[in-house]
Structures are given as structure tokens and as C-alpha cells.
C-alpha atoms as a PDB file:
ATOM      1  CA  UNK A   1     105.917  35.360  -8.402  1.00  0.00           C
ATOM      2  CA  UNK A   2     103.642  32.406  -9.779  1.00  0.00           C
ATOM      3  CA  UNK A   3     101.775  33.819 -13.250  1.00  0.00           C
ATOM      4  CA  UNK A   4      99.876  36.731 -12.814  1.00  0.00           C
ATOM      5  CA  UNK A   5      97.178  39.207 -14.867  1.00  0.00           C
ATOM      6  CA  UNK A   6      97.955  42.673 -15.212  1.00  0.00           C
ATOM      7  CA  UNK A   7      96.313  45.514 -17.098  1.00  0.00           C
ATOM      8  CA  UNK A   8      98.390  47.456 -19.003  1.00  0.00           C
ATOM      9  CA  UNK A   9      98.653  50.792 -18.468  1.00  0.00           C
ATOM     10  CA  UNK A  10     100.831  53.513 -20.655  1.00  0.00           C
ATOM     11  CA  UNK A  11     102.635  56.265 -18.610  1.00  0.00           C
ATOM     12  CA  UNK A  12     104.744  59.167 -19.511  1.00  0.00           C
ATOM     13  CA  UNK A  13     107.896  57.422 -19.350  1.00  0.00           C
ATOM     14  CA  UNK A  14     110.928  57.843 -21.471  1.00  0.00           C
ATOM     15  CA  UNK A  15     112.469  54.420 -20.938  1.00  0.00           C
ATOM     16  CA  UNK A  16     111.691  51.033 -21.566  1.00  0.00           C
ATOM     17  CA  UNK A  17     111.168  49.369 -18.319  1.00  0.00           C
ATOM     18  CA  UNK A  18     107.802  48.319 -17.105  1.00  0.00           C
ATOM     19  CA  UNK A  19     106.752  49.412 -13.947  1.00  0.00           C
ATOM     20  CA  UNK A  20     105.265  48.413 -11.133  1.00  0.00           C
ATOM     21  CA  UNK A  21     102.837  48.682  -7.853  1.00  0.00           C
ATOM     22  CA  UNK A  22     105.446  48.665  -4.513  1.00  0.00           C
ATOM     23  CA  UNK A  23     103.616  45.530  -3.764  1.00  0.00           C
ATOM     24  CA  UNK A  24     104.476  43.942  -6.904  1.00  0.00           C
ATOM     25  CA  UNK A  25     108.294  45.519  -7.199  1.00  0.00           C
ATOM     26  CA  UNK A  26     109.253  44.584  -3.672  1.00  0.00           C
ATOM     27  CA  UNK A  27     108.186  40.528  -4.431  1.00  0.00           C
ATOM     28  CA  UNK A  28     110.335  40.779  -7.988  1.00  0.00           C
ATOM     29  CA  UNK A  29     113.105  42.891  -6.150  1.00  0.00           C
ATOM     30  CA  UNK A  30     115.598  39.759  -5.186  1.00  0.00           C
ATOM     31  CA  UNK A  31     118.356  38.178  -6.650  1.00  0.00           C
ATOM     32  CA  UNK A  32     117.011  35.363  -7.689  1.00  0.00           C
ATOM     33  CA  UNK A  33     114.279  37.312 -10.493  1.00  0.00           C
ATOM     34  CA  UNK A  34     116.558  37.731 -13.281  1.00  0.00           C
ATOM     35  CA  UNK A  35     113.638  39.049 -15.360  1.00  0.00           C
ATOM     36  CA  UNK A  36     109.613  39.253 -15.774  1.00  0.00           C
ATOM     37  CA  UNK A  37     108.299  37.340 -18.649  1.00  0.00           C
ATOM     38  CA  UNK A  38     104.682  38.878 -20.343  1.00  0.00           C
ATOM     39  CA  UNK A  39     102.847  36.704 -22.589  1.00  0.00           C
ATOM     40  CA  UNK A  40     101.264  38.668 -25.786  1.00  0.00           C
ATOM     41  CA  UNK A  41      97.398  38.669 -25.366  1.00  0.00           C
ATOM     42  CA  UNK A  42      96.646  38.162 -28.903  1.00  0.00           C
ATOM     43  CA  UNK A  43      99.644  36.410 -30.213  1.00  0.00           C
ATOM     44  CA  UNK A  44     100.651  34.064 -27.263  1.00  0.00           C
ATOM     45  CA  UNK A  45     104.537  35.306 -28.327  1.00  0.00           C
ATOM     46  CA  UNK A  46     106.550  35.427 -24.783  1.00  0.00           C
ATOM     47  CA  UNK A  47     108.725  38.904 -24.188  1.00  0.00           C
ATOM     48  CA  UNK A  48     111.382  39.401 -21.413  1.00  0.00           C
ATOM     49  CA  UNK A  49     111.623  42.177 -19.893  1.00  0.00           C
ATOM     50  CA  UNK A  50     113.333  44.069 -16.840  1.00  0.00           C
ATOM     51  CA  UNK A  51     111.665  46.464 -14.599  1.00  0.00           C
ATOM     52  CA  UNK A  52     112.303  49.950 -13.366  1.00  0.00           C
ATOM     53  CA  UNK A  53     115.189  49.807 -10.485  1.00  0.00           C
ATOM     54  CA  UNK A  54     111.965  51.719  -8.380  1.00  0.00           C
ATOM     55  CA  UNK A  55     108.081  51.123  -7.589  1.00  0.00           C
ATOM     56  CA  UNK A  56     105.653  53.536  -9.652  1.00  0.00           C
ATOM     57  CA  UNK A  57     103.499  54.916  -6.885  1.00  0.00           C
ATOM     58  CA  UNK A  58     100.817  56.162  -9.402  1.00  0.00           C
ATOM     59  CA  UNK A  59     100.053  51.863 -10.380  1.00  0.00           C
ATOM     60  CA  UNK A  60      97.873  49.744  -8.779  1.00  0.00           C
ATOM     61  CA  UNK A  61      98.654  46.717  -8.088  1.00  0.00           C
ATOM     62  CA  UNK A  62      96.772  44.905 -11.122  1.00  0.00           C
ATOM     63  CA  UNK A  63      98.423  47.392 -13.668  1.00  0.00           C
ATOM     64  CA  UNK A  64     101.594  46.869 -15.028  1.00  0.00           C
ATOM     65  CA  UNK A  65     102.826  50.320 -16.426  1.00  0.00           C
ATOM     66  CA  UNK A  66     105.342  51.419 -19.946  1.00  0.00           C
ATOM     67  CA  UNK A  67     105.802  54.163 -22.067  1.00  0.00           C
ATOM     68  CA  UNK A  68     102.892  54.313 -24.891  1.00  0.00           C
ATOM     69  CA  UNK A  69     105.142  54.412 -27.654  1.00  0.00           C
ATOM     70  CA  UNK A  70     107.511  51.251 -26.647  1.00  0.00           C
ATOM     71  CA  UNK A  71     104.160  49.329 -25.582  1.00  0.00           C
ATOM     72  CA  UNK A  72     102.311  50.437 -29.260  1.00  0.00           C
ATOM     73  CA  UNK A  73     105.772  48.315 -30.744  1.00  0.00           C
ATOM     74  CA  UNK A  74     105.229  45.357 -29.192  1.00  0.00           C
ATOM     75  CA  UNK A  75     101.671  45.012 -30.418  1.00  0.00           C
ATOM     76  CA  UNK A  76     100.207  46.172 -26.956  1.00  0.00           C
ATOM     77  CA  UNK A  77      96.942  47.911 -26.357  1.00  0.00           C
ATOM     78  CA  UNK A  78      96.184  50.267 -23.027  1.00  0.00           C
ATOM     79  CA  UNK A  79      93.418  48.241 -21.137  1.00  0.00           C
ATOM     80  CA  UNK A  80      94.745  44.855 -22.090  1.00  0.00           C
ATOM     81  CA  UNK A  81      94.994  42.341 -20.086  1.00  0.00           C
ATOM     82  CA  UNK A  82      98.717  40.397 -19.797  1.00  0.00           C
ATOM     83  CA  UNK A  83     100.162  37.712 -18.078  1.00  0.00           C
ATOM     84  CA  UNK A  84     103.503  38.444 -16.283  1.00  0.00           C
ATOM     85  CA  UNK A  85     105.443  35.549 -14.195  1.00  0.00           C
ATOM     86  CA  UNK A  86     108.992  35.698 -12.840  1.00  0.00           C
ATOM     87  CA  UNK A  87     111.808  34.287 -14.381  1.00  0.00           C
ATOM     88  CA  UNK A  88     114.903  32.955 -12.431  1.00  0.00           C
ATOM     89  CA  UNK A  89     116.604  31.410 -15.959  1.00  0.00           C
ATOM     90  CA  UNK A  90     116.672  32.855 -19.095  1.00  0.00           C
ATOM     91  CA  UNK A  91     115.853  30.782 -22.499  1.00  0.00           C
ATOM     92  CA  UNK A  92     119.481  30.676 -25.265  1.00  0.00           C
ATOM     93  CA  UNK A  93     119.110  33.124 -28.184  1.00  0.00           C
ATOM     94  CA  UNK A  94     119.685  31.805 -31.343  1.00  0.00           C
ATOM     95  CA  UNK A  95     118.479  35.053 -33.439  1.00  0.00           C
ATOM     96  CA  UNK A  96     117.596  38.455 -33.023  1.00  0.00           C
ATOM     97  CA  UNK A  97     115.205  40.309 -35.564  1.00  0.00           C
ATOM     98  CA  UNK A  98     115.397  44.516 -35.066  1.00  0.00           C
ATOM     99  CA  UNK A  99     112.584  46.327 -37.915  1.00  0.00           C
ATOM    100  CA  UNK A 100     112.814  50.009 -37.306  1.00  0.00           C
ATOM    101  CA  UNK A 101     109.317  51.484 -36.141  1.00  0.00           C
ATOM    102  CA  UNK A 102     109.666  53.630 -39.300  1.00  0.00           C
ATOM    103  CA  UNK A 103     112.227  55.084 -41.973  1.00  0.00           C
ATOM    104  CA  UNK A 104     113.650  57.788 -39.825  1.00  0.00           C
END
């Protein structure tokens, strides 16, 4: 999977997975995809992320779907429009920053 647009679309989920089309799950479904990396509209900042272990039947295949709450985290917007591209290696981690959503 070369880059790619996708619109983001929030779905009832209760995980943290993005889904997608069949099309779309059966080309990242291989060995090779460790994990899908989606470029921030606004702030250009690069996430990686893994994908539901099954196609979402209710996506087409320009939408890229996640839970409302997990996407509203990350800065994203419903209707936005997101690049997603394959990734067979992984960048090193040097640091990892966790801020609670809120106080609870």
C-alpha cells in the first residue's frame, strides 16, 4: 500500500483499532505490513497504528473508520481527510509522553 487519502469516519467501536473497507484490509492483511502509518491533517505529526484483525463491512473504501472518543484524542475530526501508507519497519522510540484525557 503506496500513500493513500482516507476520510475519517467515527464508529461505535470500543477498541482502538482503525478499521477498514475488505478491499483495503485484505491488501494490509500480509506479513510483511507490520503497521499503517496516518499523517495528522493539521499537524503533519505521524501516528502508528494497527488495524482490526477483520474488514468493517459498513466502510467504504475511502473511509478509514475508529471509535469517536479515541479519534477526538488524537486531534482528529469526522470528515477529515488523512493520509494512511503501510509500514513494513517501524521507527526506534526514544520517549513516550501519556496525558490523561482528563482527571478521572
Amino acid at each position: 500500500m503506496h500513500q493513500e487519502n482516507f476520510l475519517v469516519q467515527f464508529l461505535p467501536l470500543k477498541n482502538c483499532f482503525l478499521q477498514f473497507s475488505n478491499k483495503w484490509f485484505q491488501k494490509l492483511n500480509n506479513p510483511k505490513c507490520l503497521c499503517v502509518r496516518l499523517v495528522h491533517p493539521e499537524t503533519k505529526h505521524d501516528l502508528y497504528m494497527s488495524w482490526a484483525p477483520q474488514p468493517s463491512y459498513a466502510l467504504n473504501d475511502c473511509s478509514v473508520g475508529i471509535n469517536a472518543t479515541f479519534a477526538k484524542a488524537l486531534g482528529l475530526q469526522e470528515g477529515e481527510l488523512v493520509i494512511i501508507s503501510s509500514e513494513e519497519r517501524l521507527p526506534s522510540l526514544r520517549q513516550v509522553f501519556l496525558t490523561p484525557v482528563s482527571s478521572d
